[in-house]
C-alpha atoms as a PDB file:
ATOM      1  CA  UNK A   1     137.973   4.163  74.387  1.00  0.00           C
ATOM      2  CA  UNK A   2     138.959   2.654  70.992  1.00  0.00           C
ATOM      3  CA  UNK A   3     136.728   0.329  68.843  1.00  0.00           C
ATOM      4  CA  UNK A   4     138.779  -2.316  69.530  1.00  0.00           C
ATOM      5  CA  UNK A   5     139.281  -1.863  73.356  1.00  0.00           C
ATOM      6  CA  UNK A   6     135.154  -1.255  73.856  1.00  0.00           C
ATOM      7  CA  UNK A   7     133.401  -4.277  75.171  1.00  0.00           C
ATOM      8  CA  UNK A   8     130.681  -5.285  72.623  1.00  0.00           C
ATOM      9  CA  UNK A   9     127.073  -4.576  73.630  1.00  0.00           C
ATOM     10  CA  UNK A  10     124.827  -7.418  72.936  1.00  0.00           C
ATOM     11  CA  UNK A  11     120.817  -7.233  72.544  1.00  0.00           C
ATOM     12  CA  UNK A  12     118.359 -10.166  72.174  1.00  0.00           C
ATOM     13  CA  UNK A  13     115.305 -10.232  69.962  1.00  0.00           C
ATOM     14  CA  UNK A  14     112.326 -12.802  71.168  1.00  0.00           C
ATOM     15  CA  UNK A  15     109.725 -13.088  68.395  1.00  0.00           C
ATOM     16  CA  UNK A  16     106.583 -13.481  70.486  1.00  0.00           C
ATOM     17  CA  UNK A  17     104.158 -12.978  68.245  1.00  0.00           C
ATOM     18  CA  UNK A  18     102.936 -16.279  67.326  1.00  0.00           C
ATOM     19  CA  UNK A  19     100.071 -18.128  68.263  1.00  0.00           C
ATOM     20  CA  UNK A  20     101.558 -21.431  68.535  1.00  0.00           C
ATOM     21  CA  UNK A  21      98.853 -23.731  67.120  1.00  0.00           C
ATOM     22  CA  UNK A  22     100.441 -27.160  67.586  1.00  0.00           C
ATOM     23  CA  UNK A  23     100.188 -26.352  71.224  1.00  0.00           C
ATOM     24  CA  UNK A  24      95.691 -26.047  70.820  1.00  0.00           C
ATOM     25  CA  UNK A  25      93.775 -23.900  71.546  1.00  0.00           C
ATOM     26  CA  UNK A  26      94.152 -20.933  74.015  1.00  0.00           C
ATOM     27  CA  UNK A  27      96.492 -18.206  75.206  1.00  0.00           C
ATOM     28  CA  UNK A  28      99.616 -17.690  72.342  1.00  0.00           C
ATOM     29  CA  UNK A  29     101.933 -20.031  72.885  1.00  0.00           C
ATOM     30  CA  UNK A  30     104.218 -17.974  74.444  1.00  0.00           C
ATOM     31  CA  UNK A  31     102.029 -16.814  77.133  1.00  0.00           C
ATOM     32  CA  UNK A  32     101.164 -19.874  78.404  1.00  0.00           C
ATOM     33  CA  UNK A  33     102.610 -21.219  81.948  1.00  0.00           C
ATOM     34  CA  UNK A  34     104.963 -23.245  83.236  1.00  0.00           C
ATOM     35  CA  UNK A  35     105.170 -23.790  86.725  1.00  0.00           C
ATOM     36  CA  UNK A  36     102.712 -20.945  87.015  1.00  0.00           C
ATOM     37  CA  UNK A  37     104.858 -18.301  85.125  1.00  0.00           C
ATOM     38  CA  UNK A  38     104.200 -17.475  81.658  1.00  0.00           C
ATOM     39  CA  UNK A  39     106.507 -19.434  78.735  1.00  0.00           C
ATOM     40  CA  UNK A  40     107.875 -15.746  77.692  1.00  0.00           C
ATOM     41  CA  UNK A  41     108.804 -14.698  80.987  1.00  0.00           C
ATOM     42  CA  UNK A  42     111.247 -17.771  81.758  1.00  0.00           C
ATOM     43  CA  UNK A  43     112.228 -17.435  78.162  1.00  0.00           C
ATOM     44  CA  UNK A  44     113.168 -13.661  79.119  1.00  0.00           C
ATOM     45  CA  UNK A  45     114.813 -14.509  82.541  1.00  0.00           C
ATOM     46  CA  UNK A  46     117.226 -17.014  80.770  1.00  0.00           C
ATOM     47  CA  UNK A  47     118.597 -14.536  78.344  1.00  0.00           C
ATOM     48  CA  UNK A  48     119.168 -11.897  80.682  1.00  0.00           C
ATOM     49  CA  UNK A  49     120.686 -14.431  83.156  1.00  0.00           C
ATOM     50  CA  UNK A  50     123.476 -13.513  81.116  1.00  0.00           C
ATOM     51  CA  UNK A  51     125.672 -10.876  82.450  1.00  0.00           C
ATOM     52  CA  UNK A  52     126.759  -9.956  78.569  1.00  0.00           C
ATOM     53  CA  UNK A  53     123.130  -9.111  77.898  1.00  0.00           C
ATOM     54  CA  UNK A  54     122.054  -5.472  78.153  1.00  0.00           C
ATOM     55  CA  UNK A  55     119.163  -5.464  76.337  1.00  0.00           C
ATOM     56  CA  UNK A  56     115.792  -8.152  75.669  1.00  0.00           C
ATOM     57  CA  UNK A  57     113.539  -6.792  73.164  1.00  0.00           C
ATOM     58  CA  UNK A  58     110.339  -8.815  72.877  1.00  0.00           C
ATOM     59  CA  UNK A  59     108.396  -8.596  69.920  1.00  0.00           C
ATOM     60  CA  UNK A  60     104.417  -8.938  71.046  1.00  0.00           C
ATOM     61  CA  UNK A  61     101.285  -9.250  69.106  1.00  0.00           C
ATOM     62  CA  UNK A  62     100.296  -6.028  68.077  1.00  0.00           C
ATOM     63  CA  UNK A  63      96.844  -6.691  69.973  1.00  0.00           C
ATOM     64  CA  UNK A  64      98.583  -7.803  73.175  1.00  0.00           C
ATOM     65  CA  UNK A  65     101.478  -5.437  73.601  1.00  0.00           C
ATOM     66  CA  UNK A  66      99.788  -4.104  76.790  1.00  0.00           C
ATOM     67  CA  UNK A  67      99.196  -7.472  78.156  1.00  0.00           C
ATOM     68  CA  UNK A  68     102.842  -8.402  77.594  1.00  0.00           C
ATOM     69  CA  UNK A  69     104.320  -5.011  79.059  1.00  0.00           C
ATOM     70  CA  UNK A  70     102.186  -5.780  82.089  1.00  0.00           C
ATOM     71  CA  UNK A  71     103.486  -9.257  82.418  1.00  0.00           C
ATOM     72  CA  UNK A  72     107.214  -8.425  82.545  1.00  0.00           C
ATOM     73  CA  UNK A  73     106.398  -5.457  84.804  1.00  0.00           C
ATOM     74  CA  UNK A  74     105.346  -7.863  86.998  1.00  0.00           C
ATOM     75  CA  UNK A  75     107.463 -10.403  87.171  1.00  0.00           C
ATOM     76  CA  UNK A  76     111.408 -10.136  88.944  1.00  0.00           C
ATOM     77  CA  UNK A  77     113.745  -9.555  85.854  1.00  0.00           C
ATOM     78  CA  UNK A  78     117.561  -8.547  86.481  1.00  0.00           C
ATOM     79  CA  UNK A  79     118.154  -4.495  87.070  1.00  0.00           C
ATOM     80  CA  UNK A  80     120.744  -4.753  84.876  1.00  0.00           C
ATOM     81  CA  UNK A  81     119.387  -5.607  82.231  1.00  0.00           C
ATOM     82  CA  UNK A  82     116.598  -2.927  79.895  1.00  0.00           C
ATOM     83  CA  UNK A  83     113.379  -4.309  78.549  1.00  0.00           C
ATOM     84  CA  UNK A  84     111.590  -3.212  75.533  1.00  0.00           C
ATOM     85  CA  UNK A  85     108.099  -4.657  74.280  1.00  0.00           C
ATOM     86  CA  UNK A  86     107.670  -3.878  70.358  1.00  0.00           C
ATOM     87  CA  UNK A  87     104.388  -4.994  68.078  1.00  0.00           C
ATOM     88  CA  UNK A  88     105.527  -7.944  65.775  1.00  0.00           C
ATOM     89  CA  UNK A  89     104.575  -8.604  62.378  1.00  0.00           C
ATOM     90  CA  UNK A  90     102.902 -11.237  60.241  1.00  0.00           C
ATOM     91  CA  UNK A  91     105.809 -13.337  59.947  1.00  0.00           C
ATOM     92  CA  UNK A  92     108.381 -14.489  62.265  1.00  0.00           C
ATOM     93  CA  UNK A  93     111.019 -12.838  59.419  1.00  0.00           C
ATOM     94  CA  UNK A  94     108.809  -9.807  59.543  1.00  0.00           C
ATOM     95  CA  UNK A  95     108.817  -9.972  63.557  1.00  0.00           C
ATOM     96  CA  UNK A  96     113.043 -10.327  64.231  1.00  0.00           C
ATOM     97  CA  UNK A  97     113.175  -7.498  61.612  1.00  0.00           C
ATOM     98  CA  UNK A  98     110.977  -4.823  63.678  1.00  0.00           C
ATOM     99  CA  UNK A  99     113.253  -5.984  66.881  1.00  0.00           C
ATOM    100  CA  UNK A 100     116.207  -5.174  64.554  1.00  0.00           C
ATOM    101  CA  UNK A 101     114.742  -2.017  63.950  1.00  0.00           C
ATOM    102  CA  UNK A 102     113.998  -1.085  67.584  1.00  0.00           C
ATOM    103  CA  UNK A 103     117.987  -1.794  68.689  1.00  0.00           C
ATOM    104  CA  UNK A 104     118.994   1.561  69.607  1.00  0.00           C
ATOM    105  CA  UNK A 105     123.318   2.293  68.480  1.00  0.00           C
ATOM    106  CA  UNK A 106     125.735   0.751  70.635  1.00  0.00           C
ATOM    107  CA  UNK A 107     124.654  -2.914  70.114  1.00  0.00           C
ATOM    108  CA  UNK A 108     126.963  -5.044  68.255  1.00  0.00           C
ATOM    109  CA  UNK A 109     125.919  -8.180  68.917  1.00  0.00           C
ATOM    110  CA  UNK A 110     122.203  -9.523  68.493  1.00  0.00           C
ATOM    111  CA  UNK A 111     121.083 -12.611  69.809  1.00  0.00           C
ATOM    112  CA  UNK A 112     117.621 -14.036  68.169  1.00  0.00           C
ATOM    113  CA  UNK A 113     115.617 -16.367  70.770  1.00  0.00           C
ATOM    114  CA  UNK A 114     112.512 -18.023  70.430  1.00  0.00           C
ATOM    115  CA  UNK A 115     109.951 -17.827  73.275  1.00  0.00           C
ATOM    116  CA  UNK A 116     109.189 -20.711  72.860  1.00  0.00           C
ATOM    117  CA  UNK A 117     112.338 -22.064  74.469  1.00  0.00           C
ATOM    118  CA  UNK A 118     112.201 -20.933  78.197  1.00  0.00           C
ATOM    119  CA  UNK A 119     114.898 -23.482  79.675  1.00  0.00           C
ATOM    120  CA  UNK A 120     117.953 -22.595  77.609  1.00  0.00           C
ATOM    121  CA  UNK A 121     120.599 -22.434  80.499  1.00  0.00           C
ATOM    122  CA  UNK A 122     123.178 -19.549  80.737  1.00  0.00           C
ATOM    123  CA  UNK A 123     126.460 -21.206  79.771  1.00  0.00           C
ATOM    124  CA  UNK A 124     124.801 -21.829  76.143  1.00  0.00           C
ATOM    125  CA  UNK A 125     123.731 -18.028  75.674  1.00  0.00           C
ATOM    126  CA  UNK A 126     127.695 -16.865  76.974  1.00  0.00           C
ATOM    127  CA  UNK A 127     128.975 -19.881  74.270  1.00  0.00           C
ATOM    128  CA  UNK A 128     127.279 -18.188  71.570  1.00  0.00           C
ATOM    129  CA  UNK A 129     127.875 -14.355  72.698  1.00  0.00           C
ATOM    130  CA  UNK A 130     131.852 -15.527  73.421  1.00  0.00           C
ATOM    131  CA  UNK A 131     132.256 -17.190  69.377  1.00  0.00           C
ATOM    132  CA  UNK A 132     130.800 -13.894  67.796  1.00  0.00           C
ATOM    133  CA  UNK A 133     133.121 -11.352  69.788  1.00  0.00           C
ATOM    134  CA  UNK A 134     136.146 -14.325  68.657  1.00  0.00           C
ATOM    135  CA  UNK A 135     134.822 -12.816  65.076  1.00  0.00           C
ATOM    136  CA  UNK A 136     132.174 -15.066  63.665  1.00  0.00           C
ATOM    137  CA  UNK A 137     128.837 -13.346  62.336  1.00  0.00           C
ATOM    138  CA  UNK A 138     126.653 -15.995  62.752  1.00  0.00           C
ATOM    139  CA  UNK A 139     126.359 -18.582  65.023  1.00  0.00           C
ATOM    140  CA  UNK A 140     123.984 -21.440  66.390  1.00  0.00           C
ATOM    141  CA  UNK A 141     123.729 -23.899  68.922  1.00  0.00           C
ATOM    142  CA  UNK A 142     122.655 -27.366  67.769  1.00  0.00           C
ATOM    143  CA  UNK A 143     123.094 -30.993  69.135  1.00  0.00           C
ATOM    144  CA  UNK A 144     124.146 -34.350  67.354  1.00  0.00           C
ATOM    145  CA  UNK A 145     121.057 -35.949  66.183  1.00  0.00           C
ATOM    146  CA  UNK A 146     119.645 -38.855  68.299  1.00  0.00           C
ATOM    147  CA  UNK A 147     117.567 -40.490  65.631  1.00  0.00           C
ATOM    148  CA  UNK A 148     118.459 -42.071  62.106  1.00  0.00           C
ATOM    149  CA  UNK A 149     117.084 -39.516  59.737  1.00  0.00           C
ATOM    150  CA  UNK A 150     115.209 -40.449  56.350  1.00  0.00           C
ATOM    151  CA  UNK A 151     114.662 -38.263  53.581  1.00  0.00           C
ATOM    152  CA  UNK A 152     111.595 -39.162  51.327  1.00  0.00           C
ATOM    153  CA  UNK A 153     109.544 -37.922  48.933  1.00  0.00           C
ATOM    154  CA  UNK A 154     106.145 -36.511  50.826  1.00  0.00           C
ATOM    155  CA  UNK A 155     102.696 -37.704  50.245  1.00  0.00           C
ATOM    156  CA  UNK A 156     100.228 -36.540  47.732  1.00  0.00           C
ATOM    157  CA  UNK A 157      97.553 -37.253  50.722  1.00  0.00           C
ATOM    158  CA  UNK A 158      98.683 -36.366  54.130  1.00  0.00           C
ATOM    159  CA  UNK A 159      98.689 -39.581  56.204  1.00  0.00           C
ATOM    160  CA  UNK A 160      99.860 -41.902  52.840  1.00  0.00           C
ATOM    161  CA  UNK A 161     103.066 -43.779  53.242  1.00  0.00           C
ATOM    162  CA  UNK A 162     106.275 -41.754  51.828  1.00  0.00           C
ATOM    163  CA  UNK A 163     108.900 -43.690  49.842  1.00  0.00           C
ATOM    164  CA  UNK A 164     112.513 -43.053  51.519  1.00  0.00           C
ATOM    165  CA  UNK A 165     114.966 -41.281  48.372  1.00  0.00           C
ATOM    166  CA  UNK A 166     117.867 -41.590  51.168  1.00  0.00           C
ATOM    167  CA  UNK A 167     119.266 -41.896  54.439  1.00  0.00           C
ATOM    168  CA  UNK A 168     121.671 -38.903  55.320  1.00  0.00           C
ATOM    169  CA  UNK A 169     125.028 -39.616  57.257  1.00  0.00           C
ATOM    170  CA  UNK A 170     123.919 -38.946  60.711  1.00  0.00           C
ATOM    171  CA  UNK A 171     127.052 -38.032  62.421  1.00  0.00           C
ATOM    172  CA  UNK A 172     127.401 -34.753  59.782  1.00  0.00           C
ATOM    173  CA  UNK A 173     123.449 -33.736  60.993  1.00  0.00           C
ATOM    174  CA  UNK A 174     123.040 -31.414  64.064  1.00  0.00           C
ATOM    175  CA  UNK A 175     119.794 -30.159  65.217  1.00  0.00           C
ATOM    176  CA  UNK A 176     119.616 -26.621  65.435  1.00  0.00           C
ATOM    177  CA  UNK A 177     118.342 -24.602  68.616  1.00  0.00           C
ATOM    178  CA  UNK A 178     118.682 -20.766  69.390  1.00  0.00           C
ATOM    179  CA  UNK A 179     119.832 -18.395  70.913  1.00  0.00           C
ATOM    180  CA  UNK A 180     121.366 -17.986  67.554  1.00  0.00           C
ATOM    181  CA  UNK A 181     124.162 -15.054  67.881  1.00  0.00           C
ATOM    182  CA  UNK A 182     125.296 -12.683  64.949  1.00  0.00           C
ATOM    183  CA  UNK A 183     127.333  -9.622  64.158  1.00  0.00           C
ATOM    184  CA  UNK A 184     125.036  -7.082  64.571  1.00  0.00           C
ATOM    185  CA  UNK A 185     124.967  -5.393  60.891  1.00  0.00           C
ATOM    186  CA  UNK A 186     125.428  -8.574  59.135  1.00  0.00           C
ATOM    187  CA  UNK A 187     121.983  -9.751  60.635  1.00  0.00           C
ATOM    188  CA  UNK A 188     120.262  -6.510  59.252  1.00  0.00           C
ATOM    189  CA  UNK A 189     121.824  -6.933  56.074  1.00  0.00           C
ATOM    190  CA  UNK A 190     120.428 -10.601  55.976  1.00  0.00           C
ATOM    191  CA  UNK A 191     116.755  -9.253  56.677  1.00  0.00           C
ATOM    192  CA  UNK A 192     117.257  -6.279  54.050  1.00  0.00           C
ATOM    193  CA  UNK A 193     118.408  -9.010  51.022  1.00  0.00           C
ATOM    194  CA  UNK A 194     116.676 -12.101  52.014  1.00  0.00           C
ATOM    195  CA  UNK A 195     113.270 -11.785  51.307  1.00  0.00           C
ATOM    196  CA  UNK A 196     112.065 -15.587  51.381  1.00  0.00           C
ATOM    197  CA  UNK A 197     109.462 -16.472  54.755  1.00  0.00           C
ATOM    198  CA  UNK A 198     112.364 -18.488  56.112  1.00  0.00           C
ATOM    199  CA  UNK A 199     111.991 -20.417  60.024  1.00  0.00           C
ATOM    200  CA  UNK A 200     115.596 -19.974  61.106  1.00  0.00           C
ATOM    201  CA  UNK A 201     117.767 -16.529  60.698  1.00  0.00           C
ATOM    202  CA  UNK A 202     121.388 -18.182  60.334  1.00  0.00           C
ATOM    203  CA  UNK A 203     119.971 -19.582  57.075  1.00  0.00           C
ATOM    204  CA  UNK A 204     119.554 -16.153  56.244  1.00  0.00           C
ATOM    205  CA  UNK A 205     123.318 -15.812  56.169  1.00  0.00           C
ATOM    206  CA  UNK A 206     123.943 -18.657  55.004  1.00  0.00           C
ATOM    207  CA  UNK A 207     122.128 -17.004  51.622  1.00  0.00           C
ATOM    208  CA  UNK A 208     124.785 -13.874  51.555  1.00  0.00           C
ATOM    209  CA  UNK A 209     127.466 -16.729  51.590  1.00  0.00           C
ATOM    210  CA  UNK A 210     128.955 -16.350  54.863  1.00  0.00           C
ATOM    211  CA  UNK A 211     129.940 -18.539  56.816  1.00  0.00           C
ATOM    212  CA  UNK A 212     128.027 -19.861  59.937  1.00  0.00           C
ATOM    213  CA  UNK A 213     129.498 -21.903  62.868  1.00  0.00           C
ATOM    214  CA  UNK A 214     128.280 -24.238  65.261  1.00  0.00           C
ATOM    215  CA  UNK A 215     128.342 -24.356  68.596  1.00  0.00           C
ATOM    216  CA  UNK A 216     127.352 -26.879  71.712  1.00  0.00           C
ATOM    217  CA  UNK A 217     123.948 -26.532  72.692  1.00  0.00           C
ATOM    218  CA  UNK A 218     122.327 -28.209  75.485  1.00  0.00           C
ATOM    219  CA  UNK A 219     119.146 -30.651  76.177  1.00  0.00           C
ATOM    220  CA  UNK A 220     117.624 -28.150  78.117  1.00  0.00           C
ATOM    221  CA  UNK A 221     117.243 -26.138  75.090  1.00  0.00           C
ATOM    222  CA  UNK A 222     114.343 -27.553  73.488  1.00  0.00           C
ATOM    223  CA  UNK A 223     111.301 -26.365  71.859  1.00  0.00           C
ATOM    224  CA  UNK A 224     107.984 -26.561  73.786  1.00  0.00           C
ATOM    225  CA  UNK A 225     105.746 -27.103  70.506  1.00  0.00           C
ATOM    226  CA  UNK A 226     103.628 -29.840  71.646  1.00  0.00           C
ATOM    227  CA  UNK A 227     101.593 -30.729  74.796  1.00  0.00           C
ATOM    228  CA  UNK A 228     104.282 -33.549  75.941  1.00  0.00           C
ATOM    229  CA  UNK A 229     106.810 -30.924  75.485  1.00  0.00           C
ATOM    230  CA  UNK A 230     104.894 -28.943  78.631  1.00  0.00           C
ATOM    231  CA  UNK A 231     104.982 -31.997  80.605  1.00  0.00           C
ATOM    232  CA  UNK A 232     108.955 -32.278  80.226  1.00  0.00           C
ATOM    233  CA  UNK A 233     109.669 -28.866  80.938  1.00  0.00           C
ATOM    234  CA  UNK A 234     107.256 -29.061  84.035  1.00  0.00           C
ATOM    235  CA  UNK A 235     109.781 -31.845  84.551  1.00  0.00           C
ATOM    236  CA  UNK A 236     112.969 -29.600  84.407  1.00  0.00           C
ATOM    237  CA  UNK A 237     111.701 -27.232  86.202  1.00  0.00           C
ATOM    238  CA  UNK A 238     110.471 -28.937  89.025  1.00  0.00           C
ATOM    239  CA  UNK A 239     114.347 -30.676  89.017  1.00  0.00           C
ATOM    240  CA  UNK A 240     116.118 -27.520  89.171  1.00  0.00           C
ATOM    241  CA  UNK A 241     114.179 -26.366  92.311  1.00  0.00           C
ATOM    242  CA  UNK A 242     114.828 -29.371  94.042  1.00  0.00           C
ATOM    243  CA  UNK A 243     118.937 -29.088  93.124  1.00  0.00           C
ATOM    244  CA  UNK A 244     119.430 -25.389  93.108  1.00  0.00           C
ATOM    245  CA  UNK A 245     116.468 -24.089  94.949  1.00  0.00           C
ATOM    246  CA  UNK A 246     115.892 -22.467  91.641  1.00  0.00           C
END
């Protein structure tokens, strides 16, 4: 089969290595549960909901890479699709570049998800697999912002008012989510020249001047970071079992 005629293969990498301090005290972040079933393992299940994924390679603290292997051996995941649990690093940059490093050949596509986001429904994750085999190498979900943003100039002392330097045009502002999809060896050339701590690996690209693309994301998407953000997804869960017995 010709390079051109050969489906692509695509892998996701799930930094899990944090400890998610915003969220208190307790188990990392990602281990914590919703609806009795640890953060990472919903985050897990929604990425390999995806028929186009082959391959979820979570990247654990170093100290709890038995604890994690355990976890997904234990909970239902698709046959279909391979698991692999690698020890992270002291950065998230430093943890999606270990993940990189674990893809076996045959992947051309790598998706980068944080655990953090366990709702993200299928359709987004096929969105972003479908625009990189239509030939982008790099591209992101986001929504249109919801709030009137301000930029100002931050406080000396935390807690001080901020004077506001300007008010960017909303309707040209998107708020970014993941999974964000790329072309396999541009996202390891990213991690080999872009040696800043940055949050987000499409800015990455964005630094080797190539272009990165948008796509819809969806509400369901969102970050649990804070305590409310629990109760919400609680919330959606609890909704999806009533309407899809989920």
């Amino acid at each position: 089969m010709s390079h051109e005629t050969r489906p692509s293969r695509t892998a996701v990498v799930i930094p899990a290595a944090g400890r998610g301090v915003r969220l208190g005290p307790g188990a990392p972040k990602a281990l914590r549960a919703l609806s009795g079933t640890p953060m990472l393992v919903h985050a897990v299940r929604a990425m390999a909901a995806s028929r186009a994924v082959s391959l979820v390679v979570v990247v654990a603290p170093p100290e709890g890479l038995g604890e994690v292997k355990s976890l997904l051996d234990a909970h239902a995941l698709p046959e279909r699709t391979d698991f692999l649990v690698v020890p992270g690093g002291d950065s998230r940059q430093e943890s999606v570049k270990l993940g990189l490093d674990a893809l076996p050949p045959g992947i051309d596509i790598v998706l980068v998800h944080d655990a953090a986001r366990p709702l993200v429904p299928v359709d987004t994750v096929d969105t972003v697999i479908e625009a990189v085999r239509d030939g982008a190498v790099a591209v992101v979900p986001a929504l249109p912002l919801a709030d009137t943003v301000k930029q100002v100039e931050a406080a000396v002392v935390p807690g001080e008012p901020e004077p506001v330097v300007a008010t960017p045009e909303r309707s040209r502002l998107r708020a970014v989510q993941t999974p964000q999809g790329f072309d396999r060896d541009t996202l390891i050339r990213a991690h080999e020249t872009v040696t800043d701590n940055v949050t987000d690996d499409a800015s990455m690209v964005e630094q080797l001047g190539l272009r990165v693309v948008v796509v819809p994301g969806h509400e369901e998407a969102f970050k649990v970071t804070r305590p409310l953000d629990l109760v919400l997804a609680e919330a959606v869960l609890a909704r999806r079992r009533a309407n899809d017995g989920f």
